[in-house]
Protein backbone atom coordinates (compact mmCIF):
# COMPACT_ATOMS: atom_id res chain seq x y z
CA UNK A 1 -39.86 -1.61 6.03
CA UNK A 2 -37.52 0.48 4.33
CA UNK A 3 -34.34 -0.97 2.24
CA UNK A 4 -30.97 1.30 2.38
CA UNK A 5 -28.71 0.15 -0.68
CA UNK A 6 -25.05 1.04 -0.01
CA UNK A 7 -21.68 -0.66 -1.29
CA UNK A 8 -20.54 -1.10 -4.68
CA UNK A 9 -23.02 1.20 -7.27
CA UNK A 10 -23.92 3.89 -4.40
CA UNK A 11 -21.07 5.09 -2.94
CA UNK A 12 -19.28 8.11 -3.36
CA UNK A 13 -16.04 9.98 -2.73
CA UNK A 14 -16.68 10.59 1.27
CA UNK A 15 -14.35 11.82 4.23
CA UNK A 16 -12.54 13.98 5.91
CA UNK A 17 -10.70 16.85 4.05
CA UNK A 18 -8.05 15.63 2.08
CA UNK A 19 -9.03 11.86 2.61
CA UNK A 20 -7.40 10.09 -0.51
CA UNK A 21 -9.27 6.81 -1.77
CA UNK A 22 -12.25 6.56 0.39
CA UNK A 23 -15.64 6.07 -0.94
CA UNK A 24 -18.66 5.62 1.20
CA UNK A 25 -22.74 5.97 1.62
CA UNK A 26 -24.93 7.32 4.20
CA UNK A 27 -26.73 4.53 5.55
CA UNK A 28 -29.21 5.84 7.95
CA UNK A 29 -28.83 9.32 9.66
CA UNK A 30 -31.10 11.00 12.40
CA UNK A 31 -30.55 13.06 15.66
CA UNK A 32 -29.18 10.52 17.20
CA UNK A 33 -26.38 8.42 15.06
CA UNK A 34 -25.32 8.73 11.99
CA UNK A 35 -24.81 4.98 10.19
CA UNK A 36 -22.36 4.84 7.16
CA UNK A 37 -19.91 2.53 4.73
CA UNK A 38 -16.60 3.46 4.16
CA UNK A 39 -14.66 1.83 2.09
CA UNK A 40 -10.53 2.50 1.90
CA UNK A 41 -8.95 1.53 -1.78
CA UNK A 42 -5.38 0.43 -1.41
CA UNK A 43 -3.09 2.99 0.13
CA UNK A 44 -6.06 5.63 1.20
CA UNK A 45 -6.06 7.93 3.54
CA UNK A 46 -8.57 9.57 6.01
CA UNK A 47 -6.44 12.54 8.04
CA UNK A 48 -6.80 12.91 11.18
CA UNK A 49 -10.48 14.55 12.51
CA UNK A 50 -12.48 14.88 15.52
CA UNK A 51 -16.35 14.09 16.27
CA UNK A 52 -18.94 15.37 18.92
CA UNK A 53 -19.98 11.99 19.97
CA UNK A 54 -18.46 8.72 20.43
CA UNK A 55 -17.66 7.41 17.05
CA UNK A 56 -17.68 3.31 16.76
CA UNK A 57 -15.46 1.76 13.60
CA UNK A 58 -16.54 -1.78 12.62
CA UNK A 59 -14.13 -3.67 9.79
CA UNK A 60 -16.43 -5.29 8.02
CA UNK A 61 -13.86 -6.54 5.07
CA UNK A 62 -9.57 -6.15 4.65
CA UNK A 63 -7.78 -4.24 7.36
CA UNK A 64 -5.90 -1.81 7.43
CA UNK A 65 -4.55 1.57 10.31
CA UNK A 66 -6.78 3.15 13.27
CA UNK A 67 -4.76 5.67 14.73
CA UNK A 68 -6.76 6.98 17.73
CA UNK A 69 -4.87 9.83 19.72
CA UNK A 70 -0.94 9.31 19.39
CA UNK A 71 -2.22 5.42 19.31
CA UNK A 72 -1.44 3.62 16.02
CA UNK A 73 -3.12 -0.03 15.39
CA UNK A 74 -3.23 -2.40 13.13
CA UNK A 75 -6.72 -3.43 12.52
CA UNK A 76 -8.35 -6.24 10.49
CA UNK A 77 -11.84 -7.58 9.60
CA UNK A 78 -14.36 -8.87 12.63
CA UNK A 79 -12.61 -6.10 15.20
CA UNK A 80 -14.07 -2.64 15.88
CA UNK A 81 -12.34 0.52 17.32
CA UNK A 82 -14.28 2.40 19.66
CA UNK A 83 -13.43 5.85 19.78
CA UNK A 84 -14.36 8.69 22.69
CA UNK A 85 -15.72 12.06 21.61
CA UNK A 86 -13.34 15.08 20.87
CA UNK A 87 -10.31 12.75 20.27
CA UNK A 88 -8.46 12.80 16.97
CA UNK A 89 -8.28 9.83 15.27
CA UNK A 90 -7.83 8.75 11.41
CA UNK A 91 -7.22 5.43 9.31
CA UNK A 92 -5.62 4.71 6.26
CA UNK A 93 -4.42 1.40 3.89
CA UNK A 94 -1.17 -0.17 3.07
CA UNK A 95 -1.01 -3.54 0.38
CA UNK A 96 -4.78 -3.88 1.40
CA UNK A 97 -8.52 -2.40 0.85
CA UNK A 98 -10.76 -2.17 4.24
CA UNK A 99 -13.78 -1.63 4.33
CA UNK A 100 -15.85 -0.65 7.84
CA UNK A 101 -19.36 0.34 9.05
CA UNK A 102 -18.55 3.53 10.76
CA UNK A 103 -21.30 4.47 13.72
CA UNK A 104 -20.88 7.89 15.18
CA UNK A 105 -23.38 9.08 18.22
CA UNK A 106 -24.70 12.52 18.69
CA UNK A 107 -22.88 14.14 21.22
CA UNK A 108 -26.43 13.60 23.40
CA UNK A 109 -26.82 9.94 22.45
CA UNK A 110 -22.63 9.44 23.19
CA UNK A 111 -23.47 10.69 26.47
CA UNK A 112 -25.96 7.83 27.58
CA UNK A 113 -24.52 5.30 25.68
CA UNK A 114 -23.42 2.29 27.05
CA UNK A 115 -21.26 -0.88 26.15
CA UNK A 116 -22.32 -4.14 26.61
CA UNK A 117 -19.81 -6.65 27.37
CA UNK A 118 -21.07 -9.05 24.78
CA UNK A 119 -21.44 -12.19 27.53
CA UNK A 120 -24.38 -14.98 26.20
CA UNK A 121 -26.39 -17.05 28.78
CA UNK A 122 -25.09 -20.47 27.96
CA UNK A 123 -28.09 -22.49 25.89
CA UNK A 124 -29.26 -26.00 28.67
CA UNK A 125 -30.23 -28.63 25.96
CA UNK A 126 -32.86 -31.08 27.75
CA UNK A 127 -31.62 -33.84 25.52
CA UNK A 128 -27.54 -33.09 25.18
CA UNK A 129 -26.27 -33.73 21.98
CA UNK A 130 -23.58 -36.56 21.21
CA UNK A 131 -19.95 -35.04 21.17
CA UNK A 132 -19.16 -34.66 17.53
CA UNK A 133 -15.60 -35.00 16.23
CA UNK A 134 -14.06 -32.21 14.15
CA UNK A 135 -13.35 -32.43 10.97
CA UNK A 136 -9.42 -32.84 9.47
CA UNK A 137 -9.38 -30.92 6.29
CA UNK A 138 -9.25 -27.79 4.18
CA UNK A 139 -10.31 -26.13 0.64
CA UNK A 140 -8.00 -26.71 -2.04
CA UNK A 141 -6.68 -23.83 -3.44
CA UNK A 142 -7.58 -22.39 -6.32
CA UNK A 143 -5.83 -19.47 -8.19
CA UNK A 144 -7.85 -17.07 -9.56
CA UNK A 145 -6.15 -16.12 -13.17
CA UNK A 146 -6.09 -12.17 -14.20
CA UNK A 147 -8.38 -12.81 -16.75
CA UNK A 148 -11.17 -14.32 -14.08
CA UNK A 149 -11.61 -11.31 -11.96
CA UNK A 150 -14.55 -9.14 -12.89
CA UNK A 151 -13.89 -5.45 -11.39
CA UNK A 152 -17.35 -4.67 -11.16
CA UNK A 153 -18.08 -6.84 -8.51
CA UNK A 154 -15.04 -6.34 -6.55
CA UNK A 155 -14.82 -4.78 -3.36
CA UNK A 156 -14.61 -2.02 -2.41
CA UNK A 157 -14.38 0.21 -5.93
């Protein structure tokens, strides 16, 4: 087994040409894919570029742009942009940091690749469990004063 450390501590400045604010770590790299963080500070940019393969961006944390062609998104954390090879596409940050897992196929690998439609077998209990009531609630809120927030364990500097 082999550990990969990436995120706060190992990245570095990363990205396109001219990319303003991004930071980011290799996280495993061979023929076929190359895995990496990317994390966008507040108002960062990443220009416009093209890849070989089929490049796959998943927001891990924050959201921020994807523009993909002339398409412009908004994009947020638990969605992913899947992008074809040879089209231009970019990203940058507004009010908000984002950080993604970016995946990007070998132009070979992009070729065979294939996308699953992400549909589970349903799970036959032999004994079905009793209906349970949701709960009526929510966390209190809880202001977090200036002088509480350690910047060394913030995300995504």
């Amino acid at each position: 087994m082999e550990i990969h450390r990436f995120g706060p501590g190992h990245r570095r400045a990363l990205g396109t040409p001219g990319s303003q604010g991004a930071a980011g770590q290799t996280i495993w790299d061979d023929p076929r894919a190359n895995v990496s963080e990317l994390a966008l500070a507040r108002r960062a940019l990443v220009p416009p570029h093209t890849a070989t393969g089929t490049t796959l961006l998943v927001v891990v944390s924050g959201g921020g742009w994807i523009q993909v062609g002339d398409e412009r998104i908004r994009i947020s954390h638990g969605e992913a942009v899947s992008i074809p090879p040879g089209v231009p596409h970019g990203a940058w940050t507004d009010g908000s940091e984002m950080r993604l897992l970016v995946v990007e196929l070998a132009e070979a690998a992009a070729a065979t690749a294939t996308v699953l439609d992400g549909l589970a077998e349903p799970i036959v209990a032999e004994d079905p469990a009793p209906s349970v009531t949701p709960a009526d609630g929510a966390l209190a809120e809880r202001p977090v004063r200036r002088d509480e927030h350690d910047e060394t364990e913030g995300e995504p500097w």
